[in-house]
C-alpha atoms as a PDB file:
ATOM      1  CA  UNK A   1       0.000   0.000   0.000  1.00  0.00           C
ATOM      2  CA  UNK A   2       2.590   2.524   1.171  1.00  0.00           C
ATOM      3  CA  UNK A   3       5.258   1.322  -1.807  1.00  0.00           C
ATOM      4  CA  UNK A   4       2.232   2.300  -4.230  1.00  0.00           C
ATOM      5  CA  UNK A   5       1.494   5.314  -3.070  1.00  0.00           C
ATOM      6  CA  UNK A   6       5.376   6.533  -2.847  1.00  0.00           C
ATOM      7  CA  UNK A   7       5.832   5.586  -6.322  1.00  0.00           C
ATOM      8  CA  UNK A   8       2.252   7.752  -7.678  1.00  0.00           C
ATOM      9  CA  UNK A   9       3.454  10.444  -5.615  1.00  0.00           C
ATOM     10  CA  UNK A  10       7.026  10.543  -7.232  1.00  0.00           C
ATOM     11  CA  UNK A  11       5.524   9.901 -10.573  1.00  0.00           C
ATOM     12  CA  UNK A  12       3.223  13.296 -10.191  1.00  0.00           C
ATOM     13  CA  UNK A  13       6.168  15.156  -9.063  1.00  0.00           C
ATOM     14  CA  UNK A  14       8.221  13.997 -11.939  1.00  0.00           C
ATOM     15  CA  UNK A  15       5.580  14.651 -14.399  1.00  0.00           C
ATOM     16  CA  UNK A  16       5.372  18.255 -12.781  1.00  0.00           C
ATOM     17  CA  UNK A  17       8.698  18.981 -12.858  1.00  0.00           C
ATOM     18  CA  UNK A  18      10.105  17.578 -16.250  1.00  0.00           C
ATOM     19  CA  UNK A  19       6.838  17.967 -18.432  1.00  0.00           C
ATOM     20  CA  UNK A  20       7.446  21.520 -19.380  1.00  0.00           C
ATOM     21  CA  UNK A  21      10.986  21.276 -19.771  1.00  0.00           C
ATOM     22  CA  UNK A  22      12.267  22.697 -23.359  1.00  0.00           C
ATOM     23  CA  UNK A  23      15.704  22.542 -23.529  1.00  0.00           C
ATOM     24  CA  UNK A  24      17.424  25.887 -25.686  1.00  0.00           C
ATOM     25  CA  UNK A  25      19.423  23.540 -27.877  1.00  0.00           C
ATOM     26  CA  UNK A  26      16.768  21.284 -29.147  1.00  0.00           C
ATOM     27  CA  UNK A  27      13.637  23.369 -29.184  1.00  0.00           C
ATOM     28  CA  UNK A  28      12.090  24.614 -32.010  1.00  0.00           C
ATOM     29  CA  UNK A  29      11.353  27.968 -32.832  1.00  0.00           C
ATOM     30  CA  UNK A  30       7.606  27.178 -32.179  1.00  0.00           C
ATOM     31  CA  UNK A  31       8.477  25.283 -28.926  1.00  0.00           C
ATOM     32  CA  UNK A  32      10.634  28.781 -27.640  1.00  0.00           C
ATOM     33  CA  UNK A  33       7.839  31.403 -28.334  1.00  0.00           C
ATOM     34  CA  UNK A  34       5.724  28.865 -26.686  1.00  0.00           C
ATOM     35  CA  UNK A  35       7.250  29.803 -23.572  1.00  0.00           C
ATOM     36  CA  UNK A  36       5.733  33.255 -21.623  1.00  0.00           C
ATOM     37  CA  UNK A  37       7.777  36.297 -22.646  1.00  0.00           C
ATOM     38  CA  UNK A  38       9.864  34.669 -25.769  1.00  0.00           C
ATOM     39  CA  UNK A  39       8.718  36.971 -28.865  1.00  0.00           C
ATOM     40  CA  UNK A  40      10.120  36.227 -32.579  1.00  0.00           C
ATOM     41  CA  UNK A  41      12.846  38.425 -31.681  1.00  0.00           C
ATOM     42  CA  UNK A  42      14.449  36.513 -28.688  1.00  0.00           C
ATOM     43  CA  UNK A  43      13.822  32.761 -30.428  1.00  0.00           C
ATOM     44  CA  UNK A  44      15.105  34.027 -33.975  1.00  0.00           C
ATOM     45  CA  UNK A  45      18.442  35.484 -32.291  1.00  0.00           C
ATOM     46  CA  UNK A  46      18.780  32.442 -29.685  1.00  0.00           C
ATOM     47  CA  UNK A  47      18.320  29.497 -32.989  1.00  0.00           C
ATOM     48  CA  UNK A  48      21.214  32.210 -34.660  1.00  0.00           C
ATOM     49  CA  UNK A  49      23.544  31.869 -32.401  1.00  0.00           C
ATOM     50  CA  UNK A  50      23.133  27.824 -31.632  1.00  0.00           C
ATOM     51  CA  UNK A  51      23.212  27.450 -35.543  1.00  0.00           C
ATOM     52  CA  UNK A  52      26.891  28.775 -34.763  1.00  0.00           C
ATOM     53  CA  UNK A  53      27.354  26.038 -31.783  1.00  0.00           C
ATOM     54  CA  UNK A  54      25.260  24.748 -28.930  1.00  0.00           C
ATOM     55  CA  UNK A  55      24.680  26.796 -25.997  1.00  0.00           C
ATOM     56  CA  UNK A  56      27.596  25.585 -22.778  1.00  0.00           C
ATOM     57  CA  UNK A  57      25.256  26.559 -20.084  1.00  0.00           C
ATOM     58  CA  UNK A  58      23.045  29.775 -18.968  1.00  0.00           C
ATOM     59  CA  UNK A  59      25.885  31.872 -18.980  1.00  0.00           C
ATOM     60  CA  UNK A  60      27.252  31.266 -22.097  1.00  0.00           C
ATOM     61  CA  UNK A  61      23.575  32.120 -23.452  1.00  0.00           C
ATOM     62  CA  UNK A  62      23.507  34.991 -21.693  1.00  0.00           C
ATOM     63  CA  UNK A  63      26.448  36.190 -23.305  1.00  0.00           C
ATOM     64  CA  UNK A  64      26.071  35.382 -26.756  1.00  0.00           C
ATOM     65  CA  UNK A  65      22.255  36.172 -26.943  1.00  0.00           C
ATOM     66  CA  UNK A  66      21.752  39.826 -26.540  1.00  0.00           C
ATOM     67  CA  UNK A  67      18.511  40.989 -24.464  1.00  0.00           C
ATOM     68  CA  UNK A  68      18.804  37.971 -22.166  1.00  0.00           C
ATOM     69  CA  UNK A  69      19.956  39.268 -19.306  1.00  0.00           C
ATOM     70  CA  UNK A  70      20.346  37.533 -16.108  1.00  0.00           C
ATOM     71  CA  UNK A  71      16.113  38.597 -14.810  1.00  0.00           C
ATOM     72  CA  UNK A  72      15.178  36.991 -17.957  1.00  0.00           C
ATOM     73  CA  UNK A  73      17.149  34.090 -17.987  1.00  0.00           C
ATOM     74  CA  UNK A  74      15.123  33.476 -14.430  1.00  0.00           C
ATOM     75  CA  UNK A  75      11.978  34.081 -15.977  1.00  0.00           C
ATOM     76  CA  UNK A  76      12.601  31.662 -18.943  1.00  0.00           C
ATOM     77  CA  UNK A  77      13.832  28.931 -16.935  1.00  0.00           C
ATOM     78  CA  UNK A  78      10.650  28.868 -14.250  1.00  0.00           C
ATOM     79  CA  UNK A  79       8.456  28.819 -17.315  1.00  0.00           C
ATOM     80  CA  UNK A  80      10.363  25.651 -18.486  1.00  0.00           C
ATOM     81  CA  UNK A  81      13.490  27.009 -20.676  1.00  0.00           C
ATOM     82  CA  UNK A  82      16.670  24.577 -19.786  1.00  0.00           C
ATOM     83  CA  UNK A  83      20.438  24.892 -21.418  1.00  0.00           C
ATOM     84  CA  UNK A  84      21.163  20.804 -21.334  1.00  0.00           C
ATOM     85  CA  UNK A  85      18.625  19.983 -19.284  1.00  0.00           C
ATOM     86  CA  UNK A  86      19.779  22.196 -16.368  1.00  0.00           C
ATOM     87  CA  UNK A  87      17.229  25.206 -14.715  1.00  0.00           C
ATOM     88  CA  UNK A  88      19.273  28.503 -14.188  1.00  0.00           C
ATOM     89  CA  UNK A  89      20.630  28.602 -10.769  1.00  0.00           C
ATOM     90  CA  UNK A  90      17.239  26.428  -9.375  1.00  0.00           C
ATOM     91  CA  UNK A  91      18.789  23.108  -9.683  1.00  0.00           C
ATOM     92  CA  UNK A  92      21.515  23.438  -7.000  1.00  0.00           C
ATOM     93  CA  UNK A  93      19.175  25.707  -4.170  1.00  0.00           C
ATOM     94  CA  UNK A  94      16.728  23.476  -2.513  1.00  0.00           C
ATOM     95  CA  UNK A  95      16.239  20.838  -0.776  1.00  0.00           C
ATOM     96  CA  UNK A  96      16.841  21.634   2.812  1.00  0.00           C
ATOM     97  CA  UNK A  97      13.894  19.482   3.587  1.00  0.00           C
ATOM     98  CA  UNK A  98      14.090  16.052   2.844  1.00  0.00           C
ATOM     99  CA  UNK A  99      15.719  15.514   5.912  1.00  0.00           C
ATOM    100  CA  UNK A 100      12.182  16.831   7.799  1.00  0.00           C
ATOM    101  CA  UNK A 101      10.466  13.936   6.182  1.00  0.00           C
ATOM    102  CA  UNK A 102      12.120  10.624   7.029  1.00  0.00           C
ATOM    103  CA  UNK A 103      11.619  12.170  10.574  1.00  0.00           C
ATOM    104  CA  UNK A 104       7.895  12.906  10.173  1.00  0.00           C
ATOM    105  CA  UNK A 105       7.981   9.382   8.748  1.00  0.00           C
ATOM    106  CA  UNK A 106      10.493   7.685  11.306  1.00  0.00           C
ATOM    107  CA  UNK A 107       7.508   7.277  14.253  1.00  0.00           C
ATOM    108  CA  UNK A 108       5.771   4.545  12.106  1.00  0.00           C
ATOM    109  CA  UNK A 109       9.087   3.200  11.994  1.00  0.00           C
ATOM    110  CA  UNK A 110       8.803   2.700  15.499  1.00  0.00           C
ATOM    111  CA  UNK A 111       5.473   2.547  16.313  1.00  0.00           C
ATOM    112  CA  UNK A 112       5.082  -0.741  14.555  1.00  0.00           C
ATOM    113  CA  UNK A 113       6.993  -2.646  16.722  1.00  0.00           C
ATOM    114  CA  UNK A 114       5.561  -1.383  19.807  1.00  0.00           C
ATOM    115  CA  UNK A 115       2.388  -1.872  18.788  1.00  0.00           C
ATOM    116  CA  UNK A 116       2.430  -5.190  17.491  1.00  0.00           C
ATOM    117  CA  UNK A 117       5.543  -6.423  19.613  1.00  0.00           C
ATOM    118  CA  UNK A 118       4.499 -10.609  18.751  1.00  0.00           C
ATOM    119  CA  UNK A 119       4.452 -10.072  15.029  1.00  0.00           C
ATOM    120  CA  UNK A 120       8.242  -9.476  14.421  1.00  0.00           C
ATOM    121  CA  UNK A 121       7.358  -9.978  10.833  1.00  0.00           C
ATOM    122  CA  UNK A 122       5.388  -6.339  10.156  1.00  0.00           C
ATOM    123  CA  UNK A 123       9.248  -4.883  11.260  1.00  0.00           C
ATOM    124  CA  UNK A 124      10.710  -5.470   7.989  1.00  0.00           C
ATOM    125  CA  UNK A 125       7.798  -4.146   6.037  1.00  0.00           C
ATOM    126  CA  UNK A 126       7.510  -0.998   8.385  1.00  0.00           C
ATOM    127  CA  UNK A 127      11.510   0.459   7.651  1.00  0.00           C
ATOM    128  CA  UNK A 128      11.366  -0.175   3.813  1.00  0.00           C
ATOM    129  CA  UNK A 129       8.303   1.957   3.673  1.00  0.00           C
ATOM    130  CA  UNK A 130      10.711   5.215   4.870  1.00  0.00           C
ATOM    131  CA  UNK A 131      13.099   4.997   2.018  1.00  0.00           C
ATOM    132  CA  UNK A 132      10.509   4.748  -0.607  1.00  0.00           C
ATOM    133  CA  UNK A 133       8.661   7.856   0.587  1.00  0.00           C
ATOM    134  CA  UNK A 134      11.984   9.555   0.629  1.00  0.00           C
ATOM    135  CA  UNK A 135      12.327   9.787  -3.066  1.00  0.00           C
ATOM    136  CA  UNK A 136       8.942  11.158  -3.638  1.00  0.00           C
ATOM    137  CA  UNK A 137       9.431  14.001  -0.805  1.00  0.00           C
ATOM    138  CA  UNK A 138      12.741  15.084  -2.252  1.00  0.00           C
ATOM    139  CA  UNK A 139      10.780  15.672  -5.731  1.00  0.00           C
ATOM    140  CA  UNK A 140       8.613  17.637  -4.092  1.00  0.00           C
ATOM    141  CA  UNK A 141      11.120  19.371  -2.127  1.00  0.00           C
ATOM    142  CA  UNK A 142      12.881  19.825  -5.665  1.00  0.00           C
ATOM    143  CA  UNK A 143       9.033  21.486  -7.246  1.00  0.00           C
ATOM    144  CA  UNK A 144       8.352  23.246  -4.523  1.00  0.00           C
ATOM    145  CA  UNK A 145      11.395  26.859  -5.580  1.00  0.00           C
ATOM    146  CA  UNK A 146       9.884  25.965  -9.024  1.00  0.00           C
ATOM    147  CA  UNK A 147       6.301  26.509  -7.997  1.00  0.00           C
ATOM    148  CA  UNK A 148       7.258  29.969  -5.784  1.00  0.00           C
ATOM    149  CA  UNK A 149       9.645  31.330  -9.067  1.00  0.00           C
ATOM    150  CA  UNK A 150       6.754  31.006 -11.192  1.00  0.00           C
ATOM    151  CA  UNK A 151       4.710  32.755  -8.727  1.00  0.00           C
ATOM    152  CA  UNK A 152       6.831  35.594  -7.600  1.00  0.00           C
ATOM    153  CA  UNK A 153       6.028  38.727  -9.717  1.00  0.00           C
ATOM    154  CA  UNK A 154       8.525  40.508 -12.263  1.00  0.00           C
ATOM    155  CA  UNK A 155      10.739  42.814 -10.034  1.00  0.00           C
ATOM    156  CA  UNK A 156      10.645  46.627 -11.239  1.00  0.00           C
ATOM    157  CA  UNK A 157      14.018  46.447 -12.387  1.00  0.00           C
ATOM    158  CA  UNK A 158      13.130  43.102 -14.413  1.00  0.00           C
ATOM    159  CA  UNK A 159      10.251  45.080 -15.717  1.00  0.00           C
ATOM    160  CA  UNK A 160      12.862  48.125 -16.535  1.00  0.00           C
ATOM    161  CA  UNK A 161      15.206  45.832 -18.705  1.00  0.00           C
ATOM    162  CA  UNK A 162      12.299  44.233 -20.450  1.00  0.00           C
ATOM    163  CA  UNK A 163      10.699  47.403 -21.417  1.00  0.00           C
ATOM    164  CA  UNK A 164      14.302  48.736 -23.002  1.00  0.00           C
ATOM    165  CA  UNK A 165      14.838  45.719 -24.358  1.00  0.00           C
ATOM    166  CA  UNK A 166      11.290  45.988 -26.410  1.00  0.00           C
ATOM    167  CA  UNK A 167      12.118  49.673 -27.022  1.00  0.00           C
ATOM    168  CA  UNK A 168      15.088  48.778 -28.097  1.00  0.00           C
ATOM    169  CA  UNK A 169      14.180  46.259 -30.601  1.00  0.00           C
ATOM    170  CA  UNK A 170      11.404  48.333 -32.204  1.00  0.00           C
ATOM    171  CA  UNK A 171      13.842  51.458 -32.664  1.00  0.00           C
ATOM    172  CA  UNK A 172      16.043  48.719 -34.554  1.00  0.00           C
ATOM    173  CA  UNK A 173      13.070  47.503 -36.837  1.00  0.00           C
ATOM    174  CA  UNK A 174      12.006  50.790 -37.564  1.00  0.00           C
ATOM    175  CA  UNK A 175      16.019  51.910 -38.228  1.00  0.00           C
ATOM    176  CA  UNK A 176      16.382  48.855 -40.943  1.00  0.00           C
ATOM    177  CA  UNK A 177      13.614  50.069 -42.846  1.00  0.00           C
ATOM    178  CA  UNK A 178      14.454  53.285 -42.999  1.00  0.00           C
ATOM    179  CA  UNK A 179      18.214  52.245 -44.227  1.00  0.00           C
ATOM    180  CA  UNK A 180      15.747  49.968 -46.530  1.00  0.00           C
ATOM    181  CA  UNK A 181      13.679  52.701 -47.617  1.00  0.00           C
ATOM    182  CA  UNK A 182      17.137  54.815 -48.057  1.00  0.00           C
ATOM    183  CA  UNK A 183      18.742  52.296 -50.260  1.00  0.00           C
ATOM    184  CA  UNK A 184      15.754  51.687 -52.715  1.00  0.00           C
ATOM    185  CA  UNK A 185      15.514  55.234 -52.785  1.00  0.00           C
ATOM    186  CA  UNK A 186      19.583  55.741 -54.312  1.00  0.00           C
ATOM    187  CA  UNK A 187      18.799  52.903 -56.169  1.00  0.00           C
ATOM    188  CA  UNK A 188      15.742  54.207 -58.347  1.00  0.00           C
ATOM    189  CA  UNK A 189      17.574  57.915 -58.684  1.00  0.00           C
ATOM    190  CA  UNK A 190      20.805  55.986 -60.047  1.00  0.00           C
ATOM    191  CA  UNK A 191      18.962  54.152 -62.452  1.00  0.00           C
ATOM    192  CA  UNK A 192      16.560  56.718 -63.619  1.00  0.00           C
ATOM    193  CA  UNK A 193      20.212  58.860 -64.095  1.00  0.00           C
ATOM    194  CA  UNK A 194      21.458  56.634 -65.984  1.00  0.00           C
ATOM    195  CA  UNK A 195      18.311  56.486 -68.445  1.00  0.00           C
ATOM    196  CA  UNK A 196      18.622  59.936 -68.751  1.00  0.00           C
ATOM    197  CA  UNK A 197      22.645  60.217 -69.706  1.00  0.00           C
ATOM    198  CA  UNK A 198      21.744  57.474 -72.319  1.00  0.00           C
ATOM    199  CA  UNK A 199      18.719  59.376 -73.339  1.00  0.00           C
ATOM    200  CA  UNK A 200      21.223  62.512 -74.131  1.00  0.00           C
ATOM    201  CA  UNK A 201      23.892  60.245 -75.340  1.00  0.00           C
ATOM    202  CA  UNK A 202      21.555  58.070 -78.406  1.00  0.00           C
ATOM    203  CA  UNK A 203      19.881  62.207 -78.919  1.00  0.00           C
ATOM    204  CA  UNK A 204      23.538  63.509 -79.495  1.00  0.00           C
ATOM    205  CA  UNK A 205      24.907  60.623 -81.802  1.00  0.00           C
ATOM    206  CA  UNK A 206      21.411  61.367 -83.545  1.00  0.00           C
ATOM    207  CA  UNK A 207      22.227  65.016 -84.296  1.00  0.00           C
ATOM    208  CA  UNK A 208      25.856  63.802 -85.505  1.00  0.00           C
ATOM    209  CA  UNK A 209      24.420  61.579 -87.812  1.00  0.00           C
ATOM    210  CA  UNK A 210      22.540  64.067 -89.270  1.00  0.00           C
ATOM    211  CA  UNK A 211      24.676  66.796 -89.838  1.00  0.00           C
ATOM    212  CA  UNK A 212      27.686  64.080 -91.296  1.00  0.00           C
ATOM    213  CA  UNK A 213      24.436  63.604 -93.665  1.00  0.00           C
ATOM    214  CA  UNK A 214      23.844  67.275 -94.410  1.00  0.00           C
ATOM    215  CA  UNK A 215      27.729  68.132 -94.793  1.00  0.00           C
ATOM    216  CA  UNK A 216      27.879  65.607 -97.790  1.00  0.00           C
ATOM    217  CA  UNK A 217      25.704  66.476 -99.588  1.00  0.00           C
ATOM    218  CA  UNK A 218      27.435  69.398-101.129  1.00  0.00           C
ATOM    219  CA  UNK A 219      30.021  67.959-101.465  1.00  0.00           C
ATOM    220  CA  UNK A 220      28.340  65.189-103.570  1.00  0.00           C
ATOM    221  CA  UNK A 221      26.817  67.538-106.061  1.00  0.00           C
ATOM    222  CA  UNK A 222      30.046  69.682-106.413  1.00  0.00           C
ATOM    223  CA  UNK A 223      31.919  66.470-107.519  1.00  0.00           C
ATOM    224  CA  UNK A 224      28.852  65.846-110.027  1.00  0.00           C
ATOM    225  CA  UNK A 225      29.101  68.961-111.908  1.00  0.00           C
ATOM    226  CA  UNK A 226      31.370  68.790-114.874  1.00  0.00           C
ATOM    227  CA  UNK A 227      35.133  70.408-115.032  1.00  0.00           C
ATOM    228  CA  UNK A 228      35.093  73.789-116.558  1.00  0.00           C
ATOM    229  CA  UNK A 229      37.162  74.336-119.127  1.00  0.00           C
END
């Protein structure tokens, strides 16, 4: 009885923890923008820079990808975002209290015997039950930061950087296009110069032709007349 219920328990926290995870280096670009606060500008720069190589760890994706600072790389990760399968700084802090649940576990432990002291054979049933309900409360210790990062509200600061950052990247879309607009621009006065200078050019060879055409023919019909004598 206890056995089963350890191993439904762990198999809930496991499915909790891990069923969200996207990992940076294998998602998609649908699978990234699936994630709260990853636009088409963060996934199109972060799949740029892993075409180059694979992402090392959070820091090296904070470095390489600009706009990710270190408040977003928080935010991404408790909505699910690993770099090789590892949360940013959340996989190291936590459990403190696994070691509070053997003990709130140990008095059945010892209660067993004492209450049934003629049936030594419940004793080895009672002790195996502690380690198998240890597993499923260090999951749940291990949810538990998850569960109050994704709770904790954006910090004004956080909310600072990802206001510049958006500012940022719309005073870059809007600069492109002008620089777009700008180019085209040169481009049609260059050609429509050029149409012009040949214009002149074909109109001048035109007038040459024509006056090489009006110059002979005087001097066709002096060398027609006959010699005086």
């Amino acid at each position: 009885m206890f056995k089963k219920l350890a191993a439904i328990l762990l198999a809930f926290f496991a499915a909790a923890v891990f069923a969200a995870s996207v990992d940076v280096n294998k998602a998609s670009q649908a699978e990234l923008e699936g994630l709260k606060g990853i636009g088409p500008g963060i996934s199109t720069k972060i799949l740029e820079e892993r075409k180059k190589g694979p992402f090392k760890d959070w820091q090296d994706m904070i470095d390489r990808v600009k706009g990710v600072g270190e408040g977003n790389a928080a935010k991404f990760s408790t909505e699910g975002m690993t770099v090789n399968g590892t949360s940013y700084k959340g996989a190291a802090a936590a459990p403190a209290k696994p070691a509070a649940t053997p003990a709130a576990t140990a008095p059945t432990a010892t209660t067993a015997p004492a209450a049934t002291p003629a049936k030594p054979t419940m004793q080895p049933t009672t002790p195996t039950t502690a380690p198998a309900m240890a597993p499923a409360a260090a999951a749940a210790a291990t949810a538990a930061p998850a569960a109050a990062a994704a709770s904790k509200p954006m910090t004004a600061a956080e909310k600072k950087a990802a206001a510049k950052k958006e500012a940022d990247e719309a005073k870059a879309v809007k600069a492109k296009k002008a620089e777009d607009e700008r180019k085209a621009k040169a481009a049609k006065t260059e050609e429509e110069r050029k149409a012009q200078a040949a214009k002149k050019a074909a109109e001048a060879e035109k007038a040459k032709a024509a006056k090489a055409e009006r110059d002979a023919k005087p001097a066709a019909a002096k060398a027609s007349e006959p010699a005086k004598k």
